[in-house]
N, C-alpha and C. Protein backbone atom coordinates (compact mmCIF):
# COMPACT_ATOMS: atom_id res chain seq x y z
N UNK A 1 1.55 4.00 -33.08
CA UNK A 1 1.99 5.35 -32.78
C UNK A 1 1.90 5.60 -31.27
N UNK A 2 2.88 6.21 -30.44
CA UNK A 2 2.94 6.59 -29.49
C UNK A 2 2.04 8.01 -28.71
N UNK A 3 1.22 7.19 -27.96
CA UNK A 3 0.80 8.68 -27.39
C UNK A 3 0.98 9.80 -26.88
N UNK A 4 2.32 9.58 -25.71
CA UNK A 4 2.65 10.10 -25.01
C UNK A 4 4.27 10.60 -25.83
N UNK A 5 4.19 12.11 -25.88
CA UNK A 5 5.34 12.36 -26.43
C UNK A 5 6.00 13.34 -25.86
N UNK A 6 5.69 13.98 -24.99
CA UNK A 6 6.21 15.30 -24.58
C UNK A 6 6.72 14.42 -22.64
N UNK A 7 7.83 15.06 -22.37
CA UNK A 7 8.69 14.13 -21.29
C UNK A 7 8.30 15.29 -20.33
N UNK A 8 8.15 15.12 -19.15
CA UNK A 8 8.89 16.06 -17.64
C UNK A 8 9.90 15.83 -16.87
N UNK A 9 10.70 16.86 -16.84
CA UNK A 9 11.92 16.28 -16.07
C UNK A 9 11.95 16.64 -14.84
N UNK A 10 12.28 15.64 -13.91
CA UNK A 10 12.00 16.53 -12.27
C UNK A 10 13.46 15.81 -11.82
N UNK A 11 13.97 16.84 -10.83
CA UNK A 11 14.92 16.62 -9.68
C UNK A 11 14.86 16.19 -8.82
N UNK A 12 15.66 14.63 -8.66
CA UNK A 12 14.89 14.27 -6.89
C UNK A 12 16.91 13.76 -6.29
N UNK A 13 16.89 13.53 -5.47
CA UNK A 13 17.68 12.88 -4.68
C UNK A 13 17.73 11.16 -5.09
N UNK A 14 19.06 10.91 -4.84
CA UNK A 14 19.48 9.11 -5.00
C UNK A 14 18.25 8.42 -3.98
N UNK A 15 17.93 9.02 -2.88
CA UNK A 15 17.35 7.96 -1.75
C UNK A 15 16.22 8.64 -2.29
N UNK A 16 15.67 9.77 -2.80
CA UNK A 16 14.07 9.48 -3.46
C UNK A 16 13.48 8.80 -4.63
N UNK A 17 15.16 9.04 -5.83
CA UNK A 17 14.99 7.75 -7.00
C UNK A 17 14.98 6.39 -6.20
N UNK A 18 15.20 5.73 -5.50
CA UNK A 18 14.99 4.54 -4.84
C UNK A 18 14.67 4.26 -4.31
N UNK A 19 13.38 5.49 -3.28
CA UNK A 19 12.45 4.92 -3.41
C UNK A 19 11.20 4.41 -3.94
N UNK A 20 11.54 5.40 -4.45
CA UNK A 20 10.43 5.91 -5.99
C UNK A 20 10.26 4.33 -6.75
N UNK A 21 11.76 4.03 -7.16
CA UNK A 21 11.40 3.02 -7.84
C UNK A 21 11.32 1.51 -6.99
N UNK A 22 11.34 1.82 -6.34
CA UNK A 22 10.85 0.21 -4.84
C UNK A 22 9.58 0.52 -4.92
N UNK A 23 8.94 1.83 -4.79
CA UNK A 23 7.46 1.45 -4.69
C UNK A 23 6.68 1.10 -5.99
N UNK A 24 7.27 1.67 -7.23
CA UNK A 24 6.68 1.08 -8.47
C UNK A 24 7.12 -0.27 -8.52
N UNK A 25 7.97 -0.62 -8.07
CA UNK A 25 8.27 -2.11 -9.09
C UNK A 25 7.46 -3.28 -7.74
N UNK A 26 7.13 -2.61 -6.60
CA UNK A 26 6.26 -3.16 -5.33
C UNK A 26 4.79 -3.65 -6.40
N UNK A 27 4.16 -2.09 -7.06
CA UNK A 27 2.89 -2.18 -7.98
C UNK A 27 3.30 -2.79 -9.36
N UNK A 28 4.48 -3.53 -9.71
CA UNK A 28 4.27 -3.83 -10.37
C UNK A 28 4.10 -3.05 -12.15
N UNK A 29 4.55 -1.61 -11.23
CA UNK A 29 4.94 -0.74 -12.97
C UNK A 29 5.95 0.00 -12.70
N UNK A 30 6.34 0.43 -14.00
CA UNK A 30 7.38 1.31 -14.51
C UNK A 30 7.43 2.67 -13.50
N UNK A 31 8.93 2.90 -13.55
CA UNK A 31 9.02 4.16 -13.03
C UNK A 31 8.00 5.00 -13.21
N UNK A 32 7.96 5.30 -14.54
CA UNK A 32 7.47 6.42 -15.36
C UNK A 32 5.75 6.52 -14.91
N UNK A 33 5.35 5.16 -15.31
CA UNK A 33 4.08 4.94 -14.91
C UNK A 33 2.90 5.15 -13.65
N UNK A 34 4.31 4.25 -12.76
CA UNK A 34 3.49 4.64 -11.21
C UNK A 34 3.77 6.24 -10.70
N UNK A 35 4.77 7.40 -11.69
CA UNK A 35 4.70 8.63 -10.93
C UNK A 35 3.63 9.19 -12.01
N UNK A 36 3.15 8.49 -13.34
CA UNK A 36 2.28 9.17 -13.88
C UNK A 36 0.68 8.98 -13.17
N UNK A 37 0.24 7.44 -12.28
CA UNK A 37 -0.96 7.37 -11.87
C UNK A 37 -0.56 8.37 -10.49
N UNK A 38 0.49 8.37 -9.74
CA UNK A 38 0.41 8.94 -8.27
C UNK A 38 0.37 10.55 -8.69
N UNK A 39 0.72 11.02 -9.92
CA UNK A 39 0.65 12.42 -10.13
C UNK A 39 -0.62 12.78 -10.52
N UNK A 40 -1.34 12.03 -11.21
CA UNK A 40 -2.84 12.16 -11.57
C UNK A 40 -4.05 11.58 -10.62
N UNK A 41 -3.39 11.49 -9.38
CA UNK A 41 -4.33 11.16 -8.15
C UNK A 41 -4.65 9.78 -8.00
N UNK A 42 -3.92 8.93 -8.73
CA UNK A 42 -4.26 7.38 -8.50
C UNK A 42 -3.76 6.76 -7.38
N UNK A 43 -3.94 5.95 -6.47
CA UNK A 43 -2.82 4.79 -5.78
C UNK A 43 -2.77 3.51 -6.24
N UNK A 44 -1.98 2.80 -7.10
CA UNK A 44 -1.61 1.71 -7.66
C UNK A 44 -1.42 1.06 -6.24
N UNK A 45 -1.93 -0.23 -6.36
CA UNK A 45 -1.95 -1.53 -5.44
C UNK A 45 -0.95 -1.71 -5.38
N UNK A 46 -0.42 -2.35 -4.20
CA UNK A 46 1.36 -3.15 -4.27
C UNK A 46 0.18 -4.11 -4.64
N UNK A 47 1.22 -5.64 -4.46
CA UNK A 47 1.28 -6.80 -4.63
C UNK A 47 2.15 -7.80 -3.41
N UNK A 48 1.18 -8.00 -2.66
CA UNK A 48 1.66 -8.32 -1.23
C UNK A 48 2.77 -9.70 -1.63
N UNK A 49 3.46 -9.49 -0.29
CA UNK A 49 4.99 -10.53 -0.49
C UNK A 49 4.40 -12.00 -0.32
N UNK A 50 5.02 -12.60 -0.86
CA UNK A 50 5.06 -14.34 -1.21
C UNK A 50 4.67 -14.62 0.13
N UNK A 51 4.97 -14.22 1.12
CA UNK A 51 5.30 -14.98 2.06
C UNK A 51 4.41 -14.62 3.18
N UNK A 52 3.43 -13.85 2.75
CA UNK A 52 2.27 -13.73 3.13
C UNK A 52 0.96 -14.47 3.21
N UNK A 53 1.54 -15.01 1.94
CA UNK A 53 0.22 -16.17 1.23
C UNK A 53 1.06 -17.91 2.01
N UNK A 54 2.22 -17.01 2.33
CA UNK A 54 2.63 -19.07 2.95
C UNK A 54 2.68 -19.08 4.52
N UNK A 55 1.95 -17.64 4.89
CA UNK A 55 1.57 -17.69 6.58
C UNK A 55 0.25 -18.25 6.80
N UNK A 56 -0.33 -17.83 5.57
CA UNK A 56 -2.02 -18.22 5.30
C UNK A 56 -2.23 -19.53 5.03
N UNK A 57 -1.57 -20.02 4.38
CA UNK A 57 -1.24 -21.61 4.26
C UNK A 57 -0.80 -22.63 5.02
N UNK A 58 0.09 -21.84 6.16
CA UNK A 58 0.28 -22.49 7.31
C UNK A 58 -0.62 -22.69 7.89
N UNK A 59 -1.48 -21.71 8.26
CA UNK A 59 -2.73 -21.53 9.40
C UNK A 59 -3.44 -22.59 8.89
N UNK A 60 -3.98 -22.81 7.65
CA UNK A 60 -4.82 -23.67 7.11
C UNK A 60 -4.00 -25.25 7.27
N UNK A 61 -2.81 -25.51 7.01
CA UNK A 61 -2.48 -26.78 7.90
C UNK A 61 -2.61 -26.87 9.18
N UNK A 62 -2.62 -25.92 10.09
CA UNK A 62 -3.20 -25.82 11.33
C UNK A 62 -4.29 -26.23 11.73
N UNK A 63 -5.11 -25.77 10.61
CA UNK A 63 -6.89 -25.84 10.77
C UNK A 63 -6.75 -27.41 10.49
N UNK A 64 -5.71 -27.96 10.07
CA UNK A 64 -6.58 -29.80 9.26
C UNK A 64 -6.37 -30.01 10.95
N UNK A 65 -5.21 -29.88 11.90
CA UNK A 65 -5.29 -30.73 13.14
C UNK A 65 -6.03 -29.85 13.85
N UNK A 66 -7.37 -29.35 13.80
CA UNK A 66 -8.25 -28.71 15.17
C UNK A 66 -9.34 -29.75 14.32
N UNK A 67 -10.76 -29.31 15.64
CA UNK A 67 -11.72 -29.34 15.16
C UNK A 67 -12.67 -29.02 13.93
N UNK A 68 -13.82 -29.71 13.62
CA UNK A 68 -14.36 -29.72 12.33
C UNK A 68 -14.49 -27.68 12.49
N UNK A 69 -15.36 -27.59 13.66
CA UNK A 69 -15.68 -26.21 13.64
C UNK A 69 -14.77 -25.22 13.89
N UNK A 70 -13.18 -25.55 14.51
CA UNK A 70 -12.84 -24.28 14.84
C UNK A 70 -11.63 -24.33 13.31
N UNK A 71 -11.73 -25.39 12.84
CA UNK A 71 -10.56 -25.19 11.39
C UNK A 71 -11.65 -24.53 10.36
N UNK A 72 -13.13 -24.84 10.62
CA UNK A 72 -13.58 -24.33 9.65
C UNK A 72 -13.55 -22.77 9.48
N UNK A 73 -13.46 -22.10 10.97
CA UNK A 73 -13.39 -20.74 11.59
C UNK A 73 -12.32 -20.04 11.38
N UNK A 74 -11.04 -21.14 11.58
CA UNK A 74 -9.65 -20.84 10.74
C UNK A 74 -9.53 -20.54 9.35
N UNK A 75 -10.00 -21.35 8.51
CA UNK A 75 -10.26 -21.72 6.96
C UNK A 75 -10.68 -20.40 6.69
N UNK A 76 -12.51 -19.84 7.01
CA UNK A 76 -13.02 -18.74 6.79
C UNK A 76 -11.93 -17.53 6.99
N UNK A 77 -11.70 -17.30 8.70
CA UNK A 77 -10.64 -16.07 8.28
C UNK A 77 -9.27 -15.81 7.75
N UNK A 78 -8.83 -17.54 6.93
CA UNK A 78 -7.76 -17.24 6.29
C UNK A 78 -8.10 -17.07 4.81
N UNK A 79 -9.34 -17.01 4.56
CA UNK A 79 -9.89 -17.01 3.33
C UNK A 79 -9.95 -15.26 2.92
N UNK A 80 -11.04 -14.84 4.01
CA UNK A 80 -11.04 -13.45 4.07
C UNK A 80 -9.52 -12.67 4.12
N UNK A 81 -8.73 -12.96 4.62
CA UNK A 81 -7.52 -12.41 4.50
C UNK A 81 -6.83 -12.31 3.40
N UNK A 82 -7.00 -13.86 2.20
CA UNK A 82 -6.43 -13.97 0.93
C UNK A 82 -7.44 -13.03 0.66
N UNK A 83 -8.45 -12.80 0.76
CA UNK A 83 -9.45 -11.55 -0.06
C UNK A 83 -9.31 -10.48 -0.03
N UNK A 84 -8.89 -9.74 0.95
CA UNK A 84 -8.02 -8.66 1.07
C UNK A 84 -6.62 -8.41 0.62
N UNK A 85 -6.32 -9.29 0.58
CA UNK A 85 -4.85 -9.26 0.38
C UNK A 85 -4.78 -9.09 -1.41
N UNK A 86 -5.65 -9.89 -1.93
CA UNK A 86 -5.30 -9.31 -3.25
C UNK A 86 -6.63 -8.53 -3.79
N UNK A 87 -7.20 -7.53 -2.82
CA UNK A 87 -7.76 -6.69 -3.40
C UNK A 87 -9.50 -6.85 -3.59
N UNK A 88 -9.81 -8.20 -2.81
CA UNK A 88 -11.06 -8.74 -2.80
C UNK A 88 -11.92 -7.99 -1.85
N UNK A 89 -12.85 -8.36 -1.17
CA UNK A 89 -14.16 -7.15 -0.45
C UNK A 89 -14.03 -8.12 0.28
């Protein structure tokens, strides 16, 4: 059985439906969804671009041709960065 049964209808503009729905499908939910957490005070995470994680990957082939200590220094803050990036401390 469905919980949610009663709809709201709101008026927006073409360039606010799109953006609206670029930033949900960014988090990874439904229209409906990401204006139901942003209306009830939530901020849903994006989900950072692919190609973020293959700048981080570069650096770390970087780090194999330095030194033991400064790739290890590389390594660490490309580590911390994947940790942030998806939401880690």
């Amino acid at each position: 059985m469905r919980k949610r049964s009663v709809g709201i209808n709101v008026r927006v503009s073409v360039t606010e439906k799109r953006k609206m729905t670029l930033m949900a499908k960014r988090c990874g939910l439904s229209l409906s969804e990401y204006l139901r957490q942003r209306a009830l005070g939530y901020e849903p995470g994006g989900h950072p671009p692919k190609e973020a994680f293959n700048v981080l990957d570069k650096l770390d082939e970087i780090a194999e041709n330095c030194s033991a200590r400064e790739g290890a220094a590389i390594n660490a803050q490309t580590d911390r960065m994947r940790d942030l990036l998806i939401g880690g401390n």
